[in-house]
C-alpha atoms as a PDB file:
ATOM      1  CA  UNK A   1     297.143 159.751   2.494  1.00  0.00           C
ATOM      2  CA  UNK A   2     296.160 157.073   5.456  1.00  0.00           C
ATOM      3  CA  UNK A   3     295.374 153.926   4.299  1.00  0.00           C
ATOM      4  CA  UNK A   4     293.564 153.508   7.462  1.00  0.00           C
ATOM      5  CA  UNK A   5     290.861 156.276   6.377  1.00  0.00           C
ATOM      6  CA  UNK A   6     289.415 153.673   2.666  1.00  0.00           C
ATOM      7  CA  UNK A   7     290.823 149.974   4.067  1.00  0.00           C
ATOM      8  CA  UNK A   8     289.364 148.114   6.557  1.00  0.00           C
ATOM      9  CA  UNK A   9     289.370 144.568   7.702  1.00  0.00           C
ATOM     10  CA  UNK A  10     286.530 143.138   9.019  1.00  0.00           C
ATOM     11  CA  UNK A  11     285.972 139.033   9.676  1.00  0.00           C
ATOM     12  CA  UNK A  12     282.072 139.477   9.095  1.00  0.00           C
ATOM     13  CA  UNK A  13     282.977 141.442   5.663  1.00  0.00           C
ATOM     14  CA  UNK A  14     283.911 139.324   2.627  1.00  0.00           C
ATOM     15  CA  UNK A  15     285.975 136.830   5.373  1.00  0.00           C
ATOM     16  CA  UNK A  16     288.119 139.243   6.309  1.00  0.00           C
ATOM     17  CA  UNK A  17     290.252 140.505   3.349  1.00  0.00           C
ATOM     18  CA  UNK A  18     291.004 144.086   3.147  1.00  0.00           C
ATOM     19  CA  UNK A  19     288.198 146.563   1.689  1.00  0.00           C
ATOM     20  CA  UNK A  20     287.244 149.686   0.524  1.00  0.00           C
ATOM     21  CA  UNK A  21     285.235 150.916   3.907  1.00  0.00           C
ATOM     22  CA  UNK A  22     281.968 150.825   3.448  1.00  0.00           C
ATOM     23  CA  UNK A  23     281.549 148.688   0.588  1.00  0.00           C
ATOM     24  CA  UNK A  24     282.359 144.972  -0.304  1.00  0.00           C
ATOM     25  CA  UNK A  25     285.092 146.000  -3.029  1.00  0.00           C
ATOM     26  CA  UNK A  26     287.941 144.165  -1.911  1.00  0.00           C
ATOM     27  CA  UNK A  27     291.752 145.440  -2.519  1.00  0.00           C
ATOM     28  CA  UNK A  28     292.237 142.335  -4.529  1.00  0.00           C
ATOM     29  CA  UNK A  29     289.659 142.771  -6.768  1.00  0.00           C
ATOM     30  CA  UNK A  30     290.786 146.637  -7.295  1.00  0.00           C
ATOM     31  CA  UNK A  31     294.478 145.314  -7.957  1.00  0.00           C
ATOM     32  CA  UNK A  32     292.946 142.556  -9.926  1.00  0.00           C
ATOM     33  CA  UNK A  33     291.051 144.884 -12.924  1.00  0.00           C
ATOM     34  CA  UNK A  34     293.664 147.207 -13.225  1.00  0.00           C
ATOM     35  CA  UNK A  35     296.209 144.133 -13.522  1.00  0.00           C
ATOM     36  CA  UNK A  36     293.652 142.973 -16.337  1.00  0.00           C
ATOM     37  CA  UNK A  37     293.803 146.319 -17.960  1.00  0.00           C
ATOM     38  CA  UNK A  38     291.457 148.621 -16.399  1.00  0.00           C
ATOM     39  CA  UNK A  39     292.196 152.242 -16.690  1.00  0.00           C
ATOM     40  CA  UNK A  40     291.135 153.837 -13.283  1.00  0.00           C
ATOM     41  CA  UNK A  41     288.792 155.836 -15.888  1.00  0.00           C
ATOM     42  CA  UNK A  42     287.208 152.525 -16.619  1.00  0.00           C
ATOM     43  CA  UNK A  43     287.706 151.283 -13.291  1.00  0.00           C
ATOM     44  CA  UNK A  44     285.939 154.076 -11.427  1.00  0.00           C
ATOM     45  CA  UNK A  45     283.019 153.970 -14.004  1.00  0.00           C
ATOM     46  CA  UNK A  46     282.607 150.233 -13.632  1.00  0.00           C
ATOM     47  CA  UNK A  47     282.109 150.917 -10.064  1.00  0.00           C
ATOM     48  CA  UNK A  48     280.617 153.859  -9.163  1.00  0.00           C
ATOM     49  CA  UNK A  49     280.752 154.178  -5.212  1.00  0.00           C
ATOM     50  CA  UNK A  50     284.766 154.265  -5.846  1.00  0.00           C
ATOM     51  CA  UNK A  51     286.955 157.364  -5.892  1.00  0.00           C
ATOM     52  CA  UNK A  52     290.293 158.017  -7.443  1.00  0.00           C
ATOM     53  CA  UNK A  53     291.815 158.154  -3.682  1.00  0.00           C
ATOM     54  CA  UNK A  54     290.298 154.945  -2.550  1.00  0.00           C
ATOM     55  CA  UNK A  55     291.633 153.200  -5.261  1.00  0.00           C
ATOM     56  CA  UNK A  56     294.836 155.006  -4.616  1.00  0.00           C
ATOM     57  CA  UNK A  57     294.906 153.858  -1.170  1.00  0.00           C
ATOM     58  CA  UNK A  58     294.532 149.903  -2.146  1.00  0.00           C
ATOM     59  CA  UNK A  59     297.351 150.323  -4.380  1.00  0.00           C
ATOM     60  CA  UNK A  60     299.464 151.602  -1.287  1.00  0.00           C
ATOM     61  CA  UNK A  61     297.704 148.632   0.991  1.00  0.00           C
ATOM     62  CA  UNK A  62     298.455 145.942  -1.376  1.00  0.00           C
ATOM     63  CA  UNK A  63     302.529 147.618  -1.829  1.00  0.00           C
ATOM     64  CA  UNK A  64     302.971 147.571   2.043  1.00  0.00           C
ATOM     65  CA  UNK A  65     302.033 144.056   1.959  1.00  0.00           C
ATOM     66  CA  UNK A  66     304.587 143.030  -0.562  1.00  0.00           C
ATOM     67  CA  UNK A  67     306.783 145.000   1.511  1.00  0.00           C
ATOM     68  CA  UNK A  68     306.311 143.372   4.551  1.00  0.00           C
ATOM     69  CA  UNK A  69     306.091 139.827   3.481  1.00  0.00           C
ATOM     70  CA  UNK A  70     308.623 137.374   4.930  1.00  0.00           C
ATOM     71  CA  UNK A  71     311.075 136.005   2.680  1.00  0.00           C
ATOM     72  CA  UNK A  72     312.428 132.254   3.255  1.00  0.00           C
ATOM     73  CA  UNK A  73     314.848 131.050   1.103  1.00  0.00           C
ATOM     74  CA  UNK A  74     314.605 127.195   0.126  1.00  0.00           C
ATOM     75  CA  UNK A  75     317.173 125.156   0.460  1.00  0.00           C
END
């Protein structure tokens, strides 16, 4: 699955932060319900215009990004 075919950035899109295409559903908010809880039953039926591999494909958007974040190590 691409990521590249359900995320999108776009600055004139809720500032910029990574979203479902098409929509204003934002990866954070998708990783945010299901950290609350959410089932992706409940999640998909509290927003309708989402699909099981959209929500799929933030899950493997937000891992990347903990992937590639930058580690410093205080002193």
């Amino acid at each position: 699955m691409s990521k590249q075919v359900y995320i999108e950035r776009n600055p004139k899109v809720m500032l910029g932060k990574p979203v479902i295409k098409g929509t204003r559903i934002t990866v954070e908010l998708i990783m945010r319900k299901l950290a609350d809880g959410f089932s992706m039953a409940e999640l998909l039926e509290s927003y309708p215009n989402l699909n099981e591999k959209q929500v799929l494909a933030a899950f493997s958007y937000a891992a990347d990004m903990i992937a590639n974040e930058d580690i410093i190590e205080a002193a």
